[in-house]
N, C-alpha and C. Protein backbone atom coordinates (compact mmCIF):
# COMPACT_ATOMS: atom_id res chain seq x y z
N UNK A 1 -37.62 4.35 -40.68
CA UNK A 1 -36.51 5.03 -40.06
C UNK A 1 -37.05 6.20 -39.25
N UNK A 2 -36.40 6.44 -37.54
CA UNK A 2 -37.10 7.30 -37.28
C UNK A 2 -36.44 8.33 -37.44
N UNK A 3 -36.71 9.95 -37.62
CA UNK A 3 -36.27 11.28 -37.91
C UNK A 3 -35.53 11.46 -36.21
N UNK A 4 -34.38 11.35 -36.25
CA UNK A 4 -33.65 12.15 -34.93
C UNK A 4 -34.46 13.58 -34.31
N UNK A 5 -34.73 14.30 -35.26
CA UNK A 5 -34.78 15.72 -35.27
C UNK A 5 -36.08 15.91 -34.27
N UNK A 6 -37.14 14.82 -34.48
CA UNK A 6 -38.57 15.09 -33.38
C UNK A 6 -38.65 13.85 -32.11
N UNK A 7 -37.01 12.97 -32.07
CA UNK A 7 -37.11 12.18 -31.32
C UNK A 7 -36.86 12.50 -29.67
N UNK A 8 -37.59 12.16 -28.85
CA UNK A 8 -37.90 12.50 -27.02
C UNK A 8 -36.13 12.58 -26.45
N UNK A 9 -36.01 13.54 -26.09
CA UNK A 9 -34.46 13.41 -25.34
C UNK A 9 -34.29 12.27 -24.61
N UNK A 10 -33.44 11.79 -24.66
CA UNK A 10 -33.06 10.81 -23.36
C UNK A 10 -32.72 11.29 -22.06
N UNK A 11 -33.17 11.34 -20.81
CA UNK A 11 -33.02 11.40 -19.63
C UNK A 11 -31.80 10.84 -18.57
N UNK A 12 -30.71 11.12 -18.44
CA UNK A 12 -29.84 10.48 -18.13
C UNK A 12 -29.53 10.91 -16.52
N UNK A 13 -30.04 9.54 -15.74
CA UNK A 13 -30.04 9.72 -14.00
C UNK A 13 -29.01 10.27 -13.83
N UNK A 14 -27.79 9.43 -13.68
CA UNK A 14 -26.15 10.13 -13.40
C UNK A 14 -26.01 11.64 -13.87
N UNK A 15 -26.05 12.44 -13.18
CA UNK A 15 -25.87 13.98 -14.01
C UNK A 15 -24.52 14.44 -13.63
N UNK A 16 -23.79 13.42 -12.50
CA UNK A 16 -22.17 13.88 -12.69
C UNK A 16 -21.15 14.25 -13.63
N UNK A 17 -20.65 15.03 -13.42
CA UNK A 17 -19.45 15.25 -14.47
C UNK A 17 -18.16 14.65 -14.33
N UNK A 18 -17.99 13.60 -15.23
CA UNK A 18 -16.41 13.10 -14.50
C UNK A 18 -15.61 14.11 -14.96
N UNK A 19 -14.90 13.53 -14.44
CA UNK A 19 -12.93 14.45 -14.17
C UNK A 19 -12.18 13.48 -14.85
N UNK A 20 -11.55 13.95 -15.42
CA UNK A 20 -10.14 13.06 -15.18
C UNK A 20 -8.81 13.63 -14.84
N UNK A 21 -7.85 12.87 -14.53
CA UNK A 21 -6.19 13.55 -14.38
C UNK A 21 -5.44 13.03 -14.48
N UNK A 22 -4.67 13.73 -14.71
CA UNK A 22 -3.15 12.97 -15.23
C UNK A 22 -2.45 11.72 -14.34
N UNK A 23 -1.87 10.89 -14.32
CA UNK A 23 -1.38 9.94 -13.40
C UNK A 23 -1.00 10.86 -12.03
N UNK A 24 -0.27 12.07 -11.91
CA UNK A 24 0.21 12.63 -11.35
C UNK A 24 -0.40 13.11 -10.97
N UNK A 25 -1.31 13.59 -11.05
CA UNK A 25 -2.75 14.63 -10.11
C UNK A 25 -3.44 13.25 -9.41
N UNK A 26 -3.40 11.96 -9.88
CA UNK A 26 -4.40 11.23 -9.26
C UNK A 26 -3.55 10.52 -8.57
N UNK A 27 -2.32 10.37 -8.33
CA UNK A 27 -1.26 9.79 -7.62
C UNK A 27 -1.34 11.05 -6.09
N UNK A 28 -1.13 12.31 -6.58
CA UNK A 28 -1.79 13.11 -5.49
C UNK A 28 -2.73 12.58 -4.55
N UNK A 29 -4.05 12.83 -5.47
CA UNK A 29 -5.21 12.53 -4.58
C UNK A 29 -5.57 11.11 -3.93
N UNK A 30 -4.54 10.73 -3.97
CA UNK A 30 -4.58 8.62 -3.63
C UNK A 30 -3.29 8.78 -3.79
N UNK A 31 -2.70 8.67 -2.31
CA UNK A 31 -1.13 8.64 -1.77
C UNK A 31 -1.10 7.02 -1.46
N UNK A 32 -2.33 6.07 -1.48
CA UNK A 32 -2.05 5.16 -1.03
C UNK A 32 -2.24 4.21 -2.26
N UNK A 33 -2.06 4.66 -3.49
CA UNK A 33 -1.87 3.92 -4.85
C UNK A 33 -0.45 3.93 -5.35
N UNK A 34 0.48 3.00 -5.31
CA UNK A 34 1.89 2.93 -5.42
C UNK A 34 1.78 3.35 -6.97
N UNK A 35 3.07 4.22 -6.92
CA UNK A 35 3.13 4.92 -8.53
C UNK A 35 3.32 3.97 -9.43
N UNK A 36 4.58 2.50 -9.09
CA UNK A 36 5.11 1.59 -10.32
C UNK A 36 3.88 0.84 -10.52
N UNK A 37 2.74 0.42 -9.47
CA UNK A 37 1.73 -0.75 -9.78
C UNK A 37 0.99 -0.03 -10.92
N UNK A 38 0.57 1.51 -10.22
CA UNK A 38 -0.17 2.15 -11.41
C UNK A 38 0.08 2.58 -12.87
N UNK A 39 1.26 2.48 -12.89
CA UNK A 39 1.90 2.26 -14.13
C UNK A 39 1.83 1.49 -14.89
N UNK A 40 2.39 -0.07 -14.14
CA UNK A 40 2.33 -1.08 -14.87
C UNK A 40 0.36 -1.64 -14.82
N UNK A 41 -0.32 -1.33 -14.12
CA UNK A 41 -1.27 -1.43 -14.47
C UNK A 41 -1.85 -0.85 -16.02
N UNK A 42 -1.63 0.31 -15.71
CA UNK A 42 -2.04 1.19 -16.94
C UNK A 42 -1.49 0.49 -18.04
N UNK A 43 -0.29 0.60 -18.28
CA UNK A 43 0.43 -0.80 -19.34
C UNK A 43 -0.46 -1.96 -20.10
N UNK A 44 -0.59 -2.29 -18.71
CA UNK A 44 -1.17 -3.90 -19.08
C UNK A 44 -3.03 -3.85 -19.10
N UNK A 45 -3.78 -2.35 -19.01
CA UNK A 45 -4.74 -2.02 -19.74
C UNK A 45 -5.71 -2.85 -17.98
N UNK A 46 -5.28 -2.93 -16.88
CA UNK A 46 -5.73 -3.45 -15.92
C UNK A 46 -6.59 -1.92 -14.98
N UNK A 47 -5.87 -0.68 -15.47
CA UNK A 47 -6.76 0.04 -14.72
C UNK A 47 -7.59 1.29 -15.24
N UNK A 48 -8.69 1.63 -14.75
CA UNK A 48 -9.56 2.19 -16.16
C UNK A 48 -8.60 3.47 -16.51
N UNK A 49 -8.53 3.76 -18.08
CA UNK A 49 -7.87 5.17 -18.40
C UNK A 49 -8.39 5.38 -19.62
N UNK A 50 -7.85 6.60 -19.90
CA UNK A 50 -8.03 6.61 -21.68
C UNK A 50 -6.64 7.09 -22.31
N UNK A 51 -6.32 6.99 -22.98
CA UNK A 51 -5.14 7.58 -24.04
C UNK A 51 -5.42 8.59 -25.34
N UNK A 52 -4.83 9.67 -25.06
CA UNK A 52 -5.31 10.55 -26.04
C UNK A 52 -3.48 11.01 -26.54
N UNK A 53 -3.45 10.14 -27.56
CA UNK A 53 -1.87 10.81 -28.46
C UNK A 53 -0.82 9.90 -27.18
N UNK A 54 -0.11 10.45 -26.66
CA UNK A 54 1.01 10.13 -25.51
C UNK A 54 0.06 10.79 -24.36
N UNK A 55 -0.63 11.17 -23.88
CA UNK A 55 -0.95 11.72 -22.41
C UNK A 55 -2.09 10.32 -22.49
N UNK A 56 -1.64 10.08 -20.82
CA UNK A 56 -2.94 9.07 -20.30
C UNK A 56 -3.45 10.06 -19.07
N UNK A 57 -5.21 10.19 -18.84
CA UNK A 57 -5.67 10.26 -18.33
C UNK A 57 -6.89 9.32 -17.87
N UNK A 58 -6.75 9.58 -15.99
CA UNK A 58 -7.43 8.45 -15.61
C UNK A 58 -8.87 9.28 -15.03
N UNK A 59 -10.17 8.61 -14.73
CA UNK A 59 -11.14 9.08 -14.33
C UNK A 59 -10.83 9.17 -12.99
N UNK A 60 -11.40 10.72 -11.96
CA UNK A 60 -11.31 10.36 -10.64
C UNK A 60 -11.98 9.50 -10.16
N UNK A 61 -13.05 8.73 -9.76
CA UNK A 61 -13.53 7.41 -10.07
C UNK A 61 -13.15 6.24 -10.25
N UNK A 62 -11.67 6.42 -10.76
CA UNK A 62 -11.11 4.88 -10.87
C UNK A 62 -11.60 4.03 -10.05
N UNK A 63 -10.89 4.25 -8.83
CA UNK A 63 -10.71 2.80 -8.23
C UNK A 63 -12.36 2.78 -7.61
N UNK A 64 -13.00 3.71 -7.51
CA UNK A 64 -14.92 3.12 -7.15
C UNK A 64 -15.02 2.33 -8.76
N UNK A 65 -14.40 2.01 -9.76
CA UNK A 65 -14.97 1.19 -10.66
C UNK A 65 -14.62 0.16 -10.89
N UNK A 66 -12.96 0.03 -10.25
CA UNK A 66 -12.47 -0.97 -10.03
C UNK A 66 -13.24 -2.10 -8.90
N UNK A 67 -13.53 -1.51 -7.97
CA UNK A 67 -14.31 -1.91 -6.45
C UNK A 67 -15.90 -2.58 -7.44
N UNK A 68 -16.67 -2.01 -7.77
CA UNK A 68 -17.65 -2.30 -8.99
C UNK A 68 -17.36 -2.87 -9.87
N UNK A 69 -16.31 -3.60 -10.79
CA UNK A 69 -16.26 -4.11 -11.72
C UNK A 69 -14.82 -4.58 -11.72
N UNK A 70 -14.90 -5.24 -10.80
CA UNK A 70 -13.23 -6.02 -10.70
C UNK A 70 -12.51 -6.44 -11.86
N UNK A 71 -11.47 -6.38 -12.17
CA UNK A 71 -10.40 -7.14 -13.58
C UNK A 71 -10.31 -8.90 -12.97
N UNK A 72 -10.99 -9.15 -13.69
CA UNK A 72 -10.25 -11.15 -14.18
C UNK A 72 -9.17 -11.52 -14.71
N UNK A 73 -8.13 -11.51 -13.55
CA UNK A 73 -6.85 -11.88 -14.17
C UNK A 73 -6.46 -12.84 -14.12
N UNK A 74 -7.24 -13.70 -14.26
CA UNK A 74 -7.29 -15.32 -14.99
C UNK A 74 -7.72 -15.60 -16.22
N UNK A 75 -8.13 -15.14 -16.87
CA UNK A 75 -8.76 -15.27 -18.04
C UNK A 75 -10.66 -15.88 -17.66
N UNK A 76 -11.47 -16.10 -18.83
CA UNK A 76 -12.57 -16.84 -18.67
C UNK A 76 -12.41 -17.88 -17.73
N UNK A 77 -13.28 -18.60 -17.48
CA UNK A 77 -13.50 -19.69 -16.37
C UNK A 77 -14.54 -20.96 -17.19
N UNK A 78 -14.77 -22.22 -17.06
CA UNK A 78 -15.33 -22.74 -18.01
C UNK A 78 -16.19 -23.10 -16.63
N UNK A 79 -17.36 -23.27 -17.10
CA UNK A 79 -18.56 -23.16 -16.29
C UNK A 79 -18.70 -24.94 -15.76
C-alpha cells in the first residue's frame, strides 16, 4: 500500500476554474438557448448540470461539451 502522505502531486494541464450558474444567469449569457428546450433538457438529464438540494446549476462550458461529447438519443447501436 502506498503512504498518500510522500506520494508526487499530480500535475493537472487544465488549470481553469469552472463557473457555474443558475439556468437564469446562463440563459443570460446564451440568448440563443430557448428557455423551455433547456429545461426540458435538464429534466431529461440531456444537458450537462449538477443538482445540489432543488437549485440546478449548469457549467459555463456547457454547450463547448455538448459540441465535444454529443448525447445519443437513440440509445446504443449494435455494431
Amino acid at each position: 500500500m502506498t503512504d498518500v502522505r510522500s506520494a508526487e502531486p499530480v500535475q493537472i494541464a487544465d488549470r481553469r476554474v469552472r463557473e457555474f450558474l443558475t439556468p437564469r444567469q446562463f440563459l443570460a449569457a446564451n440568448p440563443s438557448v430557448k428557455r423551455t428546450k433547456l429545461y426540458e433538457d435538464i429534466r431529461g438529464n440531456r444537458f450537462p448540470h449538477i443538482r445540489l438540494s432543488r437549485k440546478v446549476l449548469i457549467p459555463s462550458d456547457a454547450l463547448d461539451q455538448l459540441v465535444a461529447f454529443p448525447v445519443d438519443h437513440d440509445g446504443p447501436r449494435a455494431a
